[in-house]
Protein backbone atom coordinates (compact mmCIF):
# COMPACT_ATOMS: atom_id res chain seq x y z
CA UNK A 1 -86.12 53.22 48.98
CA UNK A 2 -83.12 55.58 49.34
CA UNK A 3 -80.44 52.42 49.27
CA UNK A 4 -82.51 51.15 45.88
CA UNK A 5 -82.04 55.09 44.38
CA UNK A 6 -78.36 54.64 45.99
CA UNK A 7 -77.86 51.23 43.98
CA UNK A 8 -79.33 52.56 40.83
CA UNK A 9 -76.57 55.50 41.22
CA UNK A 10 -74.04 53.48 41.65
CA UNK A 11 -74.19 51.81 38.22
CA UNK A 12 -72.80 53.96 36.80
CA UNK A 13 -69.91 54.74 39.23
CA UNK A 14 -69.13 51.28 40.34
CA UNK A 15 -67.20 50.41 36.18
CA UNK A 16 -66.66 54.14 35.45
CA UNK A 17 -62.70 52.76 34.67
CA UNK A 18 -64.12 49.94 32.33
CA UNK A 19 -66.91 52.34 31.37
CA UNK A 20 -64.42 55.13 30.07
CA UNK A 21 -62.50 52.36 28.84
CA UNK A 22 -64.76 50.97 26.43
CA UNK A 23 -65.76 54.67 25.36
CA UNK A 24 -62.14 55.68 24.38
CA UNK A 25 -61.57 52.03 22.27
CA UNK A 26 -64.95 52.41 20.41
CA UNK A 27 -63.79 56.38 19.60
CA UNK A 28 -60.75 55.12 18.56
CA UNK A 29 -62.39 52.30 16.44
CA UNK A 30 -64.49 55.11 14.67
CA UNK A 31 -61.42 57.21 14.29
CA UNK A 32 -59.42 54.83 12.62
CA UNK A 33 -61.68 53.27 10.31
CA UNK A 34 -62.81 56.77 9.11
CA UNK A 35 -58.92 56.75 8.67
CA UNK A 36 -58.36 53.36 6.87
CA UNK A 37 -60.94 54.34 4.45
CA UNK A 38 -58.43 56.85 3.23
CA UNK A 39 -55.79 54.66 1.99
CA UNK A 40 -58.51 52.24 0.02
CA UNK A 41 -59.70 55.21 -1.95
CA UNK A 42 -56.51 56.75 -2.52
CA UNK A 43 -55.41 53.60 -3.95
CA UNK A 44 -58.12 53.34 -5.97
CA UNK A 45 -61.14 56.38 -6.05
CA UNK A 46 -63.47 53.08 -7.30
CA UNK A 47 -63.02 50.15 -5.64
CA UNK A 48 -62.74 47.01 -7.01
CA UNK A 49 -64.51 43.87 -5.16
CA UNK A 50 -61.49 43.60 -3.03
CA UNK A 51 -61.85 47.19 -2.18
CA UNK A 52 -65.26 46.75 -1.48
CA UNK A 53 -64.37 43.98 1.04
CA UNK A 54 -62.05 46.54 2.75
CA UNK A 55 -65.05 49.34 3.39
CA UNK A 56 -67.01 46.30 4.33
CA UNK A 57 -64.54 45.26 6.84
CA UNK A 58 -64.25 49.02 8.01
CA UNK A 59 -67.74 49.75 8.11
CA UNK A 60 -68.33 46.65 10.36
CA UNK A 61 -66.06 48.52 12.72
CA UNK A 62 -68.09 51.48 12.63
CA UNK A 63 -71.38 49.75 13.46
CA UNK A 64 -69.34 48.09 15.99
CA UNK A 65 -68.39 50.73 17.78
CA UNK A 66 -71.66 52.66 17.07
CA UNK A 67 -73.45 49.90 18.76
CA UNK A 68 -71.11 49.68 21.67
CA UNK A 69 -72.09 53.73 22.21
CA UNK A 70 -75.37 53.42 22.00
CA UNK A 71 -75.80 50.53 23.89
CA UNK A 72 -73.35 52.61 26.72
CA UNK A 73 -75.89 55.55 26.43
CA UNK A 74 -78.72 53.36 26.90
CA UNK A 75 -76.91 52.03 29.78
CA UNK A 76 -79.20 48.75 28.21
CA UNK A 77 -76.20 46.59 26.53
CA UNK A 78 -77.33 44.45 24.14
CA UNK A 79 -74.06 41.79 24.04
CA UNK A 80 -74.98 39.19 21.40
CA UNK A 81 -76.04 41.97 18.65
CA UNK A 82 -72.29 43.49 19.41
CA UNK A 83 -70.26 40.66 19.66
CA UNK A 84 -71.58 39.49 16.42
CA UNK A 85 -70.60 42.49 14.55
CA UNK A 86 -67.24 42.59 16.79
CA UNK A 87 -66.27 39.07 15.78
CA UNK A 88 -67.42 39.73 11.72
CA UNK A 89 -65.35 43.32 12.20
CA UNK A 90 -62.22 41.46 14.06
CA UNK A 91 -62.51 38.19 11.21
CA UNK A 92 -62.25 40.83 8.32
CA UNK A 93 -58.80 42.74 10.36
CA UNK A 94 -57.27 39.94 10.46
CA UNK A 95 -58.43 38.25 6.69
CA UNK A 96 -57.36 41.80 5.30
CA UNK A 97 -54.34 42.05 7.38
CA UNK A 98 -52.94 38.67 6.55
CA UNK A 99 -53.76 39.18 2.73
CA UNK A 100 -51.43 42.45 3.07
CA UNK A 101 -49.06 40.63 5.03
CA UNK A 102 -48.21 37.41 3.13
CA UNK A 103 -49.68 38.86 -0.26
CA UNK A 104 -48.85 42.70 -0.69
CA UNK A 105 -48.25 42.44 -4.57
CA UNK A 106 -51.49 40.00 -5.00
CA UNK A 107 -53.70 42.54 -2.92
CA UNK A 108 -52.15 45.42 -4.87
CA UNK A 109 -53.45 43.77 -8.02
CA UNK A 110 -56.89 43.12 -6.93
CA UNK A 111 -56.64 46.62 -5.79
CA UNK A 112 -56.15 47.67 -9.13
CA UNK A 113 -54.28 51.00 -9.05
CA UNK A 114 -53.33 53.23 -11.00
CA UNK A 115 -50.50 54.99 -8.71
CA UNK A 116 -47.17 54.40 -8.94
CA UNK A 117 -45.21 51.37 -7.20
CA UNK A 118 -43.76 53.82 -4.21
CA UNK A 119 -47.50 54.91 -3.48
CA UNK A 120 -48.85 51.65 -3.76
CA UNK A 121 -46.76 50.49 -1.16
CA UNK A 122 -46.75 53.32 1.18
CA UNK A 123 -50.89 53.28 1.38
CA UNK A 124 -50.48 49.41 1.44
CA UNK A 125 -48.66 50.25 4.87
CA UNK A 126 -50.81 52.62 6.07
CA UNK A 127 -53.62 50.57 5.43
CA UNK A 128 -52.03 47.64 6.98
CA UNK A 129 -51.14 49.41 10.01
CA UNK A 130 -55.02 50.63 10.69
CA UNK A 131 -56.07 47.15 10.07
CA UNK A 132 -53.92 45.45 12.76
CA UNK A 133 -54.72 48.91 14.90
CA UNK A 134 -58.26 48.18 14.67
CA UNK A 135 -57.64 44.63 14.72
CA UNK A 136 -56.30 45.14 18.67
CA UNK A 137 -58.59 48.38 19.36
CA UNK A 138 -61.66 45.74 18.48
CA UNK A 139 -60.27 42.99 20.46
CA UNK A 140 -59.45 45.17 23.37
CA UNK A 141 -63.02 46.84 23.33
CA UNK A 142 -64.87 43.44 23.16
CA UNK A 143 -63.85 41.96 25.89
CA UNK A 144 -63.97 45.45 28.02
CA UNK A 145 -68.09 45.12 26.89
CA UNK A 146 -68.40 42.18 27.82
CA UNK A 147 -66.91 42.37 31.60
CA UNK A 148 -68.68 46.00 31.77
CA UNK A 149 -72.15 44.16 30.40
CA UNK A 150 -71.83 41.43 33.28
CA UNK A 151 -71.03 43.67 35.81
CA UNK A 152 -74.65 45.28 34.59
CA UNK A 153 -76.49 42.59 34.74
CA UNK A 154 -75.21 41.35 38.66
CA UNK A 155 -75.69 44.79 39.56
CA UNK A 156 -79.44 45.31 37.96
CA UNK A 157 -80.46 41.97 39.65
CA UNK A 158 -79.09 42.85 42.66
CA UNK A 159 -80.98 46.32 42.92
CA UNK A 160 -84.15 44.24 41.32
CA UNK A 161 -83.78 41.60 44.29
CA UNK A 162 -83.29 44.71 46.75
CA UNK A 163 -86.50 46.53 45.17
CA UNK A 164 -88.54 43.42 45.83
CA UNK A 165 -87.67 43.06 49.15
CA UNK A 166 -88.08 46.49 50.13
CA UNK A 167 -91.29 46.31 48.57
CA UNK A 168 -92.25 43.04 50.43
CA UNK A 169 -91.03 44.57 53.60
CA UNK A 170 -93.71 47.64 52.71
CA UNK A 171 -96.49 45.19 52.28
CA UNK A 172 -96.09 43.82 55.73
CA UNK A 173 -95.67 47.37 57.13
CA UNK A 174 -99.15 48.23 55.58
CA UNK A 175 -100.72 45.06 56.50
CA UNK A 176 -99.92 45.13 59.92
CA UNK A 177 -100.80 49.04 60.20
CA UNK A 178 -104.28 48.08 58.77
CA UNK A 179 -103.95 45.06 61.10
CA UNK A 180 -104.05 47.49 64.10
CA UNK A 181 -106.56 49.84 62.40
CA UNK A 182 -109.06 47.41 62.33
CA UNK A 183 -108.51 46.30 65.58
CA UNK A 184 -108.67 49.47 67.38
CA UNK A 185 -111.49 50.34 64.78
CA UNK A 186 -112.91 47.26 66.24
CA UNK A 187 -112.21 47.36 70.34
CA UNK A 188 -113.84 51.29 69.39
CA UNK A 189 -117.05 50.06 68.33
CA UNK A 190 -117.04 47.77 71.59
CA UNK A 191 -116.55 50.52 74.30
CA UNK A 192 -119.14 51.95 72.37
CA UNK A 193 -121.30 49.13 72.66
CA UNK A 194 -120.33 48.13 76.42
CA UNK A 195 -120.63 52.30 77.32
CA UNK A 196 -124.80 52.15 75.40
CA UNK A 197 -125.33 49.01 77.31
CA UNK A 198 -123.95 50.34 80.55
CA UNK A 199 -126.18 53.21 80.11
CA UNK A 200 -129.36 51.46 79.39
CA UNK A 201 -129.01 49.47 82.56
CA UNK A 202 -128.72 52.62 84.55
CA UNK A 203 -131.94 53.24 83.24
CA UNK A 204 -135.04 52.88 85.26
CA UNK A 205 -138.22 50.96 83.98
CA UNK A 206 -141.69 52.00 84.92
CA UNK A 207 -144.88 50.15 84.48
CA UNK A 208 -148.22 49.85 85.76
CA UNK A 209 -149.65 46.74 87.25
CA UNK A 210 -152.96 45.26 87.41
CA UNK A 211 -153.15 46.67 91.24
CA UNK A 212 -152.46 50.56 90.02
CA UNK A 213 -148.80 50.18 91.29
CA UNK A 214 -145.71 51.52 89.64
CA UNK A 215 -142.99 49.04 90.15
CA UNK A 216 -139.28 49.56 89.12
């Protein structure tokens, strides 16, 4: 029972590098998309459908990374609900990033600003920069989850495996203890039985005959 408490401890402790690992990259993932929201509104205070796909993109990251918490909290990781909204967070990085990239003046016109050519570009940077930040941040943290949430699930079937067998070993234990109950329950109830019959022999028998004799 103690080594199964001892396992159940050591859950936690065994990945507490990956585990702090994946904590920083999903702070830093909630930090910089808070961040790259700043640039997008800036740019323009009402997006335009390509703005919209930017605070789509960025709040993918924050459920991301939201998820990734919670499920760290829980200490129950839930790996296909993350890794979708990693993958659809990490496709729009690097959609947005290349549009930036090979298509500044484009994106600036679906942007739609109003600001002057100099800001455009310098928030066109900035933006850029978070996006391929996140882009590696989100990489980064997905595949820390997903070695942390293996090493989870070996280590929760091994302590399950160890609980049942430490609770098969206790079912012997008690059968065999009720095992020797009954049977010294059972040679009991025979000294009893040999110790009434001893005594009854001991006993002696008087009756009369037909002659007026008392024989024993």
């Amino acid at each position: 029972m103690a080594s199964a408490t001892g396992n159940h401890s050591s859950l936690r402790s065994s990945c507490s590098f990956p585990n702090l690992l994946v904590w920083l990259l999903n702070l830093s993932l909630l930090a910089l998309a808070a961040a790259a929201l700043g640039p997008v509104l800036l740019l323009r205070p009402r997006p335009t459908p390509f703005g919209w796909a930017l605070v789509s993109v960025h709040a993918a990251t924050v459920l991301s990374a939201l998820s990734a918490l919670l499920a760290h909290l829980a200490h129950r990781p839930r790996l296909a609900a993350h890794a979708a909204l990693a993958v659809a967070a990490l496709s729009g990085h690097a959609l947005a990033s290349a549009a930036f990239f090979l298509r500044l003046d484009g994106s600036l016109e679906l942007i739609g600003s109003a600001r002057d050519r100099r800001e455009q570009l310098a928030l066109a940077f900035l933006e850029e920069v978070l996006l391929l930040a996140m882009f590696l941040a989100q990489a980064v943290a997905l595949a820390a989850t997903c070695v942390v949430s293996r090493r989870w699930e070996r280590e929760y079937r091994e302590v399950e495996t160890e609980k049942a067998a430490v609770a098969r070993k206790r079912g012997r234990k008690m059968a065999r203890v009720q095992a020797e109950s009954a049977a010294a329950a059972e040679a009991g109830v025979k000294a009893v039985d040999e110790k009434v019959m001893s005594s009854s022999s001991g006993k002696k028998v008087h009756w009369a005959n037909d002659d007026g004799f008392e024989e024993c």
